[in-house]
N, C-alpha and C. Protein backbone atom coordinates (compact mmCIF):
# COMPACT_ATOMS: atom_id res chain seq x y z
N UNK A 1 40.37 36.11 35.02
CA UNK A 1 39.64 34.94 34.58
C UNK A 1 38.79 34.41 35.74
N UNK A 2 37.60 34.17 35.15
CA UNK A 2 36.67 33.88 36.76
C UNK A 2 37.00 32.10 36.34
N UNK A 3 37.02 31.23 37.89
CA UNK A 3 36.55 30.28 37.99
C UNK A 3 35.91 29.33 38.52
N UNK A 4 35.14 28.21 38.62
CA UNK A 4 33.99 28.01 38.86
C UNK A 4 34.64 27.21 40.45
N UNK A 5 33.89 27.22 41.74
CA UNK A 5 34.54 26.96 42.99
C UNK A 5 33.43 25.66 43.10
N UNK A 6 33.56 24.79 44.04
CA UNK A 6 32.85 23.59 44.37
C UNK A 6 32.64 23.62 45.78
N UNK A 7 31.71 24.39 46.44
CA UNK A 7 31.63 24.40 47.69
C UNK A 7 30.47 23.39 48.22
N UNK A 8 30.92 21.87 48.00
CA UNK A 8 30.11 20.67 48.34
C UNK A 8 30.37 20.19 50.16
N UNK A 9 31.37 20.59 50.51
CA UNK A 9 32.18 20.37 51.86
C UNK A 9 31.38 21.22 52.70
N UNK A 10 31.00 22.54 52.19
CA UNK A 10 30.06 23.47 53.17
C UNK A 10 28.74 22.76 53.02
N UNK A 11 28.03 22.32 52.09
CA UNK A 11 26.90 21.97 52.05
C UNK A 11 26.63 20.83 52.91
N UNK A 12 27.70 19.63 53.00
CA UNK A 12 27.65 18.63 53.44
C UNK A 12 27.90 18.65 54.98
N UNK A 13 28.93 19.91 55.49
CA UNK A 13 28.24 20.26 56.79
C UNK A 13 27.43 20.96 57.36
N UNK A 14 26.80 21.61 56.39
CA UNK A 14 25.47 21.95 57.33
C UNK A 14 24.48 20.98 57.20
N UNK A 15 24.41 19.74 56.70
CA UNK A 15 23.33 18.81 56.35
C UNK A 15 23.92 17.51 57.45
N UNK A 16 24.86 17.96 58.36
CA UNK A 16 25.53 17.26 58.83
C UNK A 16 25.24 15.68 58.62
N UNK A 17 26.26 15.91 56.72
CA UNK A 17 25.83 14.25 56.29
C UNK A 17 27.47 13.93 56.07
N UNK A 18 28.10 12.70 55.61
CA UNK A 18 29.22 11.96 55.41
C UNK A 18 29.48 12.12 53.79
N UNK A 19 30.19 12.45 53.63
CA UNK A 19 30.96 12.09 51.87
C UNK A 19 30.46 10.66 51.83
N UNK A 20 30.62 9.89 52.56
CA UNK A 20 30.29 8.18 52.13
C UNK A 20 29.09 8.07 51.97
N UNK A 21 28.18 8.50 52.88
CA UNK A 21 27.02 8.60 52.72
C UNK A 21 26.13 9.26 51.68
N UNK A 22 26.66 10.28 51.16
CA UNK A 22 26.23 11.23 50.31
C UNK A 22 26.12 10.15 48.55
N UNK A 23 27.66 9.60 48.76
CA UNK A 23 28.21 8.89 47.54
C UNK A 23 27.20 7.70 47.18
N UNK A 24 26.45 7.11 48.46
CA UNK A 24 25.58 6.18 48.57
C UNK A 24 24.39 6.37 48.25
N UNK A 25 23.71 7.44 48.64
CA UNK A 25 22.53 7.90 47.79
C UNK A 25 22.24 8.67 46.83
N UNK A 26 23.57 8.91 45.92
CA UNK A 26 23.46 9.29 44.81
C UNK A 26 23.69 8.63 43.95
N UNK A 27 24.01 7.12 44.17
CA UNK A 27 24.99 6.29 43.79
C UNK A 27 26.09 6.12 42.43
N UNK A 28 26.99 7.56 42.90
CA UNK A 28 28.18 7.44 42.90
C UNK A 28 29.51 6.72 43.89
N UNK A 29 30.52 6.63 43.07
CA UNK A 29 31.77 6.15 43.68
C UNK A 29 31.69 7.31 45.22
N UNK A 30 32.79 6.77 45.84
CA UNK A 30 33.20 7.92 47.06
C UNK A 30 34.39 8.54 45.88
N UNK A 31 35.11 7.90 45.31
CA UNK A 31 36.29 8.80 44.63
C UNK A 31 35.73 9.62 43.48
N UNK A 32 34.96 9.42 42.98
CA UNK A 32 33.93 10.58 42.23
C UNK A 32 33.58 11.60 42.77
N UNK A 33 32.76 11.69 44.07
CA UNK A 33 32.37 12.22 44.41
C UNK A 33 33.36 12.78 45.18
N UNK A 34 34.70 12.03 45.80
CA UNK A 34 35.82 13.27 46.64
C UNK A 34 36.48 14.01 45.03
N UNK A 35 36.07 13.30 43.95
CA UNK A 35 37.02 14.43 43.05
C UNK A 35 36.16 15.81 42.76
N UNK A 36 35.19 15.14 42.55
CA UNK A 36 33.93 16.62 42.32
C UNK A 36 34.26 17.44 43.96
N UNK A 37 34.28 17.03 45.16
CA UNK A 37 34.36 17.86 46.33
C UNK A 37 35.95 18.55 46.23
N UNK A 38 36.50 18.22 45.68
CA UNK A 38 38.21 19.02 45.48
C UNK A 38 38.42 19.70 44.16
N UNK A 39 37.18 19.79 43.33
CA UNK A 39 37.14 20.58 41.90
C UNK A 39 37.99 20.39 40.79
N UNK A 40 38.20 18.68 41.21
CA UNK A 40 39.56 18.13 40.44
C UNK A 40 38.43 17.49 39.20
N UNK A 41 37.44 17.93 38.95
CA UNK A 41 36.76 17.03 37.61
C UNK A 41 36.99 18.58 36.74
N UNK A 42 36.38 18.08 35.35
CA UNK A 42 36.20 19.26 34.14
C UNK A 42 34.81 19.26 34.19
N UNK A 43 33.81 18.25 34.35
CA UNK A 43 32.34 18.45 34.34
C UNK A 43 31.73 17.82 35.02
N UNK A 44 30.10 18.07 35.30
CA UNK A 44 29.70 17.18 36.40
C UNK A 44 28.01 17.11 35.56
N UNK A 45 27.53 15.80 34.90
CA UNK A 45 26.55 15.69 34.34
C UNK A 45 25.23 16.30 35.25
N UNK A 46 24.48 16.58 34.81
CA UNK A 46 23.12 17.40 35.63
C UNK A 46 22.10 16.69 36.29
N UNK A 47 22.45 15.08 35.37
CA UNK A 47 21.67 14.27 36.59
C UNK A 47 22.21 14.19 37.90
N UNK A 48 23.34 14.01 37.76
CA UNK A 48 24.24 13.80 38.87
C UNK A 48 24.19 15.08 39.95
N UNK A 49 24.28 15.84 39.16
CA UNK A 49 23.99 17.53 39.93
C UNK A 49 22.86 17.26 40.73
N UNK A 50 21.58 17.13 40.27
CA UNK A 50 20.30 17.01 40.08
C UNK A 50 20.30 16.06 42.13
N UNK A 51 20.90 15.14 41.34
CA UNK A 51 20.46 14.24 42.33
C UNK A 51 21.32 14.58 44.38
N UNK A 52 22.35 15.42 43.81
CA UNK A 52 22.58 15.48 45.09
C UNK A 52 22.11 16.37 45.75
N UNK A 53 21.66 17.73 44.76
CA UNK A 53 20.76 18.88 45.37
C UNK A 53 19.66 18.16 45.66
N UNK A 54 18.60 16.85 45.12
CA UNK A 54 17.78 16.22 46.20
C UNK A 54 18.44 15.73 47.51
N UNK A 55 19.26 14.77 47.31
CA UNK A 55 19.55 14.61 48.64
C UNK A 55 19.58 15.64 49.79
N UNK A 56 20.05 16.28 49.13
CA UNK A 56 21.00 17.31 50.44
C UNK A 56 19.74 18.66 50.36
N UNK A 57 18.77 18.57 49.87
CA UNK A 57 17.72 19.72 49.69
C UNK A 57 18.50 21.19 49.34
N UNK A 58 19.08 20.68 48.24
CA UNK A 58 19.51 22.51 48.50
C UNK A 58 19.62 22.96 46.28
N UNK A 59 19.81 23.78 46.37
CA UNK A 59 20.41 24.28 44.45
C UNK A 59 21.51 24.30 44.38
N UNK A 60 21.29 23.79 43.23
CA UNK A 60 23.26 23.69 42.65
C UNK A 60 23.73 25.68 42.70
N UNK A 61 23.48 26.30 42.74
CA UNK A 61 23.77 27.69 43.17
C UNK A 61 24.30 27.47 44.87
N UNK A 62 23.88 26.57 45.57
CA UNK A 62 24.46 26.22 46.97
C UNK A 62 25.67 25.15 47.05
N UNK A 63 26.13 24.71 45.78
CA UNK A 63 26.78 23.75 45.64
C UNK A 63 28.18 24.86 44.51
N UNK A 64 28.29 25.38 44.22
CA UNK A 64 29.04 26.33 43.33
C UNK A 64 28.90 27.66 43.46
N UNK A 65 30.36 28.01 42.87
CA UNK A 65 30.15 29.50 43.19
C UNK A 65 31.57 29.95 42.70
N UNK A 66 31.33 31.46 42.16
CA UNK A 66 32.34 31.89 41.25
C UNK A 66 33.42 32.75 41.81
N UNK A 67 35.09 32.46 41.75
CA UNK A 67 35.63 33.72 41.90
C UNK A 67 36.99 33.85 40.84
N UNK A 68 37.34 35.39 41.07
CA UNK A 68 38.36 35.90 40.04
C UNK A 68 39.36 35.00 40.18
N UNK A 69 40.00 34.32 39.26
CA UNK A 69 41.41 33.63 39.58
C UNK A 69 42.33 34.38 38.60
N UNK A 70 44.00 33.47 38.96
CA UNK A 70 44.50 33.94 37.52
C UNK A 70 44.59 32.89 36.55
N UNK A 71 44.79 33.89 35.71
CA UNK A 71 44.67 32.60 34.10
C UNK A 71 45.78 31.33 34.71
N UNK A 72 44.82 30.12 34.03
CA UNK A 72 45.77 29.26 34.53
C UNK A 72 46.70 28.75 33.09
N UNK A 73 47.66 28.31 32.83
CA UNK A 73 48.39 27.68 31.22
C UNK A 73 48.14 26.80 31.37
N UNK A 74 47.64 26.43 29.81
CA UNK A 74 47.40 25.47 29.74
C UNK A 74 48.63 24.14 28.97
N UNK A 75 48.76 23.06 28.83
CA UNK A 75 49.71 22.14 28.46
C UNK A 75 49.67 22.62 26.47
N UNK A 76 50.86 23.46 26.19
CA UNK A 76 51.27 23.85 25.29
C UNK A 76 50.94 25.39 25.11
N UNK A 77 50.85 26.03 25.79
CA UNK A 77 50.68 27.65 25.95
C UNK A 77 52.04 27.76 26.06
N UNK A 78 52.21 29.38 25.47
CA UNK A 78 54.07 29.69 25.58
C UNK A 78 53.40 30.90 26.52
């Protein structure tokens, strides 16, 4: 099962910018934005996408990225 990785932590150091800072000109929460950086959300709207690949000059292809995992169960799978 492939799944989708959140590599926002690499982006944010090579732009050598702050999670707080980042959260500020996108204006999101900081806890939004540390849940999207720990891949603890289910989705991330495209404005929102949108807006931090401006900040940070880069493509959401620099912000994500795919690898093989194993299936994870879900709450009522036998």
């Amino acid at each position: 099962m492939l799944r989708i990785v959140v590599t926002l932590d690499v982006m944010l150091a090579r732009r050598k910018m702050k999670s707080k800072d980042l959260a500020e000109r996108v204006g999101i929460t900081e806890a939004n934005l540390s849940l999207l950086r720990t891949g603890k959300v289910k989705g991330v709207r495209f404005e929102t996408l949108a807006k931090i690949c401006e900040v940070l000059e880069c493509k959401p292809s620099d912000l994500l990225d795919v690898e093989e995992g194993a299936a994870v169960a879900e709450v009522g799978d036998v």
